[in-house]
C-alpha atoms as a PDB file:
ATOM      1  CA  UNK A   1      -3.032  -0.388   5.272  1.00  0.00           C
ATOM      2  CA  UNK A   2      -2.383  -1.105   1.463  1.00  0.00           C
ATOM      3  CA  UNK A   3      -0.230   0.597  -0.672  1.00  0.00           C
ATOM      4  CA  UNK A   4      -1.894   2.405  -3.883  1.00  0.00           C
ATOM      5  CA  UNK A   5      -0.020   0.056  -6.026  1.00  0.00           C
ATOM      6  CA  UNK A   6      -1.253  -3.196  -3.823  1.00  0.00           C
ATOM      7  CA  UNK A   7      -4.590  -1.364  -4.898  1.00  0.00           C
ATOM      8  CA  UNK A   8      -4.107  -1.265  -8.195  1.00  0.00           C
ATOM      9  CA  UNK A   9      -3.012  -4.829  -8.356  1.00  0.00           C
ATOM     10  CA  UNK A  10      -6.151  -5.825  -6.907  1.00  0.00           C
ATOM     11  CA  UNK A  11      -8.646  -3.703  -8.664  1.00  0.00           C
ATOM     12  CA  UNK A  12      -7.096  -5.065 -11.737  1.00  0.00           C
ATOM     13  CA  UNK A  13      -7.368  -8.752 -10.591  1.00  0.00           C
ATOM     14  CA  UNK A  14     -11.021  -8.204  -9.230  1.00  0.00           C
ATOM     15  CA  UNK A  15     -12.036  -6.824 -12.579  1.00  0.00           C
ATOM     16  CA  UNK A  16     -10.234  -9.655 -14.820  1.00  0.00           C
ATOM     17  CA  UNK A  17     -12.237 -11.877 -12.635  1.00  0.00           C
ATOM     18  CA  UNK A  18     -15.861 -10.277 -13.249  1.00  0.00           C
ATOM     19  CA  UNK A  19     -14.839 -10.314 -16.872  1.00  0.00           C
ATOM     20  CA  UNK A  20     -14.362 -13.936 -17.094  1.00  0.00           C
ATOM     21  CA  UNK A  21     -17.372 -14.497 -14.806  1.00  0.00           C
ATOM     22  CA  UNK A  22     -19.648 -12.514 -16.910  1.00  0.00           C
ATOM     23  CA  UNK A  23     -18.418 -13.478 -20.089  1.00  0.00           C
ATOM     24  CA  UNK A  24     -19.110 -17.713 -18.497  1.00  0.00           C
ATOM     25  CA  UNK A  25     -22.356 -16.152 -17.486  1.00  0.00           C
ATOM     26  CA  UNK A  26     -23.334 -14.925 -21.076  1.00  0.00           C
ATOM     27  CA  UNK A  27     -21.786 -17.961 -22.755  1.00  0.00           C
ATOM     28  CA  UNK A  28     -24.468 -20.370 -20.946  1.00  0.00           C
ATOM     29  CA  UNK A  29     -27.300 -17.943 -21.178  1.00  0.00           C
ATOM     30  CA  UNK A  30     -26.830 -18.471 -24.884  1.00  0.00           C
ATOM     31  CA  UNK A  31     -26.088 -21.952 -24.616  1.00  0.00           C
ATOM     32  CA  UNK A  32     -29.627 -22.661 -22.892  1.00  0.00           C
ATOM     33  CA  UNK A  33     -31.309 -20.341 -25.755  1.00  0.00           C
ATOM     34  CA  UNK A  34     -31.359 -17.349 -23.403  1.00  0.00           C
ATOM     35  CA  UNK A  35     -30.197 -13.512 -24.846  1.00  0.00           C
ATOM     36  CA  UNK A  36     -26.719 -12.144 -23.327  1.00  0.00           C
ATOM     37  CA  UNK A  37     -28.344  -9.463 -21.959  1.00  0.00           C
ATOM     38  CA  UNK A  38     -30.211 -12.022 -19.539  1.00  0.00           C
ATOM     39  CA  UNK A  39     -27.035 -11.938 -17.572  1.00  0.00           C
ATOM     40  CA  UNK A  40     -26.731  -7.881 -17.469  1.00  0.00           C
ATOM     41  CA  UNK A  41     -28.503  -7.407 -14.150  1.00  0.00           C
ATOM     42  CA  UNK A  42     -26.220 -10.485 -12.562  1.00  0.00           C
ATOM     43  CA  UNK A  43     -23.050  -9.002 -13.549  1.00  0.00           C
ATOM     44  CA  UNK A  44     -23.946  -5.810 -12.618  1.00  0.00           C
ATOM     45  CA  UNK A  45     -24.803  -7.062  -9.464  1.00  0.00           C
ATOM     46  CA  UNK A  46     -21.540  -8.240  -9.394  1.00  0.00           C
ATOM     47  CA  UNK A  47     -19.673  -5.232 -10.226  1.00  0.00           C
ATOM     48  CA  UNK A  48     -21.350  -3.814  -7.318  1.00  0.00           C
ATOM     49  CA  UNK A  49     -19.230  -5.136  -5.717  1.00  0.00           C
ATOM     50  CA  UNK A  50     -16.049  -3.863  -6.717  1.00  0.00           C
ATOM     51  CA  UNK A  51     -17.476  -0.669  -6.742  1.00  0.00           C
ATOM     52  CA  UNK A  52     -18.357  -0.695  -2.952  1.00  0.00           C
ATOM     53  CA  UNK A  53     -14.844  -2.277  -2.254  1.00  0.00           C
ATOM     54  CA  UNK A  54     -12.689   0.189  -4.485  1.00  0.00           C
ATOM     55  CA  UNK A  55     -14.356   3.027  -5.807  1.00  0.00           C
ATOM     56  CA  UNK A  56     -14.156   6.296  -3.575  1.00  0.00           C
ATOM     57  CA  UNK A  57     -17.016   7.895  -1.956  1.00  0.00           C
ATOM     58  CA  UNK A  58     -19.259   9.603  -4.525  1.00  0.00           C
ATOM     59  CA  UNK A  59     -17.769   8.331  -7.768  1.00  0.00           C
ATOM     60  CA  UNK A  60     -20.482   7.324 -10.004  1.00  0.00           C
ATOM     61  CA  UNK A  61     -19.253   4.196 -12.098  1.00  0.00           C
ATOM     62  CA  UNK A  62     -20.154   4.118 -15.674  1.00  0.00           C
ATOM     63  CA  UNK A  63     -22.493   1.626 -17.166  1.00  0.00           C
ATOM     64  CA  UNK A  64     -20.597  -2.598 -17.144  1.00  0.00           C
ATOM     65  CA  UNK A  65     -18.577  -3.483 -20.563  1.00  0.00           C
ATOM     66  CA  UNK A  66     -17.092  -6.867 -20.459  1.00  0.00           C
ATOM     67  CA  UNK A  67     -15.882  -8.785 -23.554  1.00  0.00           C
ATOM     68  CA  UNK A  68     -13.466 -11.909 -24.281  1.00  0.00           C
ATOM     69  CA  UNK A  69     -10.195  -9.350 -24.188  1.00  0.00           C
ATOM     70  CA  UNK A  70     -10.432  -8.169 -20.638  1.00  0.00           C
ATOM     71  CA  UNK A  71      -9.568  -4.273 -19.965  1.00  0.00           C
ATOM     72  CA  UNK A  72      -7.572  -5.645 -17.193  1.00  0.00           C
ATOM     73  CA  UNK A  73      -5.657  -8.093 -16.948  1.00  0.00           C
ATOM     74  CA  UNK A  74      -3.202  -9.095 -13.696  1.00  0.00           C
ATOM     75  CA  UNK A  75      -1.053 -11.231 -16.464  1.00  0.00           C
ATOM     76  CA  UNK A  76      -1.075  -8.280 -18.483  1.00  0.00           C
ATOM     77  CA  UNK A  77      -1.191  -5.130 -17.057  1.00  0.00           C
ATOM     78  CA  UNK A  78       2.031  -3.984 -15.923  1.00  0.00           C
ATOM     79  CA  UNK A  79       2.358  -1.128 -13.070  1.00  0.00           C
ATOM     80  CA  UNK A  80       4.655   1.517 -15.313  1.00  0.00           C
ATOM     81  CA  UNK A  81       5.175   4.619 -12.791  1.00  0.00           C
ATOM     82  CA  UNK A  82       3.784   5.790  -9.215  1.00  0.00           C
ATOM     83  CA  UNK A  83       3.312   9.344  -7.812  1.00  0.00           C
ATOM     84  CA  UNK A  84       2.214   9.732  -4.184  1.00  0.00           C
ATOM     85  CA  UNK A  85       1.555  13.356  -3.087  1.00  0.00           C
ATOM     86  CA  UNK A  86      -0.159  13.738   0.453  1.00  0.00           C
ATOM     87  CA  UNK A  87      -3.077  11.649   0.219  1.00  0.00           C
ATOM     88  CA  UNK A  88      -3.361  11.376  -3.274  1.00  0.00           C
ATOM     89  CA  UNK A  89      -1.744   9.240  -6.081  1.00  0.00           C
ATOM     90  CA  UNK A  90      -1.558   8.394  -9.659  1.00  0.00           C
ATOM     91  CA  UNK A  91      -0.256   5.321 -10.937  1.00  0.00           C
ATOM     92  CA  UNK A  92       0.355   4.722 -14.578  1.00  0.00           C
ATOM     93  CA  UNK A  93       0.338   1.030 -16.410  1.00  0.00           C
ATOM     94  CA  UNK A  94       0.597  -0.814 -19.728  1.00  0.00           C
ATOM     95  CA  UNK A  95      -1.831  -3.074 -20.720  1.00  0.00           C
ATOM     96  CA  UNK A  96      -1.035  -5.402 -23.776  1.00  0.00           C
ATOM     97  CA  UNK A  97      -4.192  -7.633 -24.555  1.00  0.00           C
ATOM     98  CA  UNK A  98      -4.707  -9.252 -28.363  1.00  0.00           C
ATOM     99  CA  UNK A  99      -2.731  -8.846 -30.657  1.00  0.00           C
ATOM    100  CA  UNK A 100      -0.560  -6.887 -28.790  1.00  0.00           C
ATOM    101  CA  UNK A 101      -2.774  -4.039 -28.295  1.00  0.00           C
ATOM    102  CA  UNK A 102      -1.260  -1.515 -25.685  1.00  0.00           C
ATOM    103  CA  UNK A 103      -3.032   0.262 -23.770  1.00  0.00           C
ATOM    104  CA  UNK A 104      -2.253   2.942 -21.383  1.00  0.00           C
ATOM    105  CA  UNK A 105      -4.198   3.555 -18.309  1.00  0.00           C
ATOM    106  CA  UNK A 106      -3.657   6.090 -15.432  1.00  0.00           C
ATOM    107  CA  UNK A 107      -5.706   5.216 -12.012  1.00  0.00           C
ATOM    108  CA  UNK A 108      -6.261   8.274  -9.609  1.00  0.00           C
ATOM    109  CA  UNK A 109      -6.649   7.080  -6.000  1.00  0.00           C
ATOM    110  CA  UNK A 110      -7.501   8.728  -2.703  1.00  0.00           C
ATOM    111  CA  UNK A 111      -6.965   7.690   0.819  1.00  0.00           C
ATOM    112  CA  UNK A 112     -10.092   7.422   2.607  1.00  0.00           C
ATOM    113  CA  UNK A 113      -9.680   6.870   6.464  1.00  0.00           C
ATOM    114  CA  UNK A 114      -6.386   5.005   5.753  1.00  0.00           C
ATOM    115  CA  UNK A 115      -7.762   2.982   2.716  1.00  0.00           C
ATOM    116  CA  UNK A 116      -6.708   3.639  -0.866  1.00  0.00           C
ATOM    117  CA  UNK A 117      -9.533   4.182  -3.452  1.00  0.00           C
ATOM    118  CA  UNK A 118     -10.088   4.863  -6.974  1.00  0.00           C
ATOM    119  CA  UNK A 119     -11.062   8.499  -7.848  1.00  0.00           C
ATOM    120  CA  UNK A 120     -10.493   8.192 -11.527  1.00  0.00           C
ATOM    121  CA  UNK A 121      -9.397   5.634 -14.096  1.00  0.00           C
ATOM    122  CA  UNK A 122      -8.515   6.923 -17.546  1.00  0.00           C
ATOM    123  CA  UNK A 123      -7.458   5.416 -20.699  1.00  0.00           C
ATOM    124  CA  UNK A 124      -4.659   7.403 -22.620  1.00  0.00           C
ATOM    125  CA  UNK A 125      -4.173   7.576 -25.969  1.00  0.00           C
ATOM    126  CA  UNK A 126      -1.943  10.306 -28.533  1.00  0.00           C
ATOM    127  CA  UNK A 127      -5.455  12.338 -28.880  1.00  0.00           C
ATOM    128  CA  UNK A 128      -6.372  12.677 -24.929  1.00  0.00           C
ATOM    129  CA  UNK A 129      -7.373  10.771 -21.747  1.00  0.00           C
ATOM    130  CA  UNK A 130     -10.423   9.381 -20.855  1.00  0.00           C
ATOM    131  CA  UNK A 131     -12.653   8.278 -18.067  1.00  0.00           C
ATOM    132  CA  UNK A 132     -13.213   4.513 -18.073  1.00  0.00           C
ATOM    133  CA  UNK A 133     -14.136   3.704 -14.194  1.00  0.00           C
END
């Protein structure tokens, strides 16, 4: 059984990944005269994926955003704090992509049959949080 942080770690090193893969995929669509948004129903295909392997039951994702300054970064995303109550937990990290950009997320995970998933991931700013998974 993983840990929620172990989780964490590899959500965020799943989704650098389908960044870089979709971003590749979009960079020769447009090399071979092709529109970006040729690529849209391969990379969501691809972030099926990680939705099936860390998403909780009956999340509904939001629509795919990928760009050349990943949300998520294993090289750049540090874990900050961790709070484990019972069978839920929220874990806190720091994300500093160009130009030193911080960001703050906070992932909300749930242990299903002895598996940690994602329940939430928000972004966190002076003005609020907000859903982002």
């Amino acid at each position: 059984m993983s840990t929620p942080e172990q989780t964490v770690r590899d959500f965020i090193a799943a989704y650098y990944s389908w960044n870089e893969n979709a971003n590749e995929m979009a960079r020769l669509a447009r090399k071979s005269g092709q529109k970006t948004g040729a690529i849209i129903p391969l990379a969501q295909q691809d972030y099926d994926r990680i939705i099936d392997r860390f998403y909780a039951t009956g999340v509904v994702a939001q629509g795919i955003s990928f760009g050349n300054d990943a949300m998520h970064h294993p090289e750049r995303e540090s874990l900050e704090s961790t709070s484990i109550e019972d069978s839920t937990a929220i874990i806190r990290t720091r994300h500093v992509g160009q130009y030193n950009m911080e960001s703050i997320y906070e992932y909300h995970l749930e242990n299903e049959s002895g598996e940690w998933k994602l329940r939430s991931l928000l972004y966190m700013d002076d003005e609020g949080s907000y859903e982002c998974l």
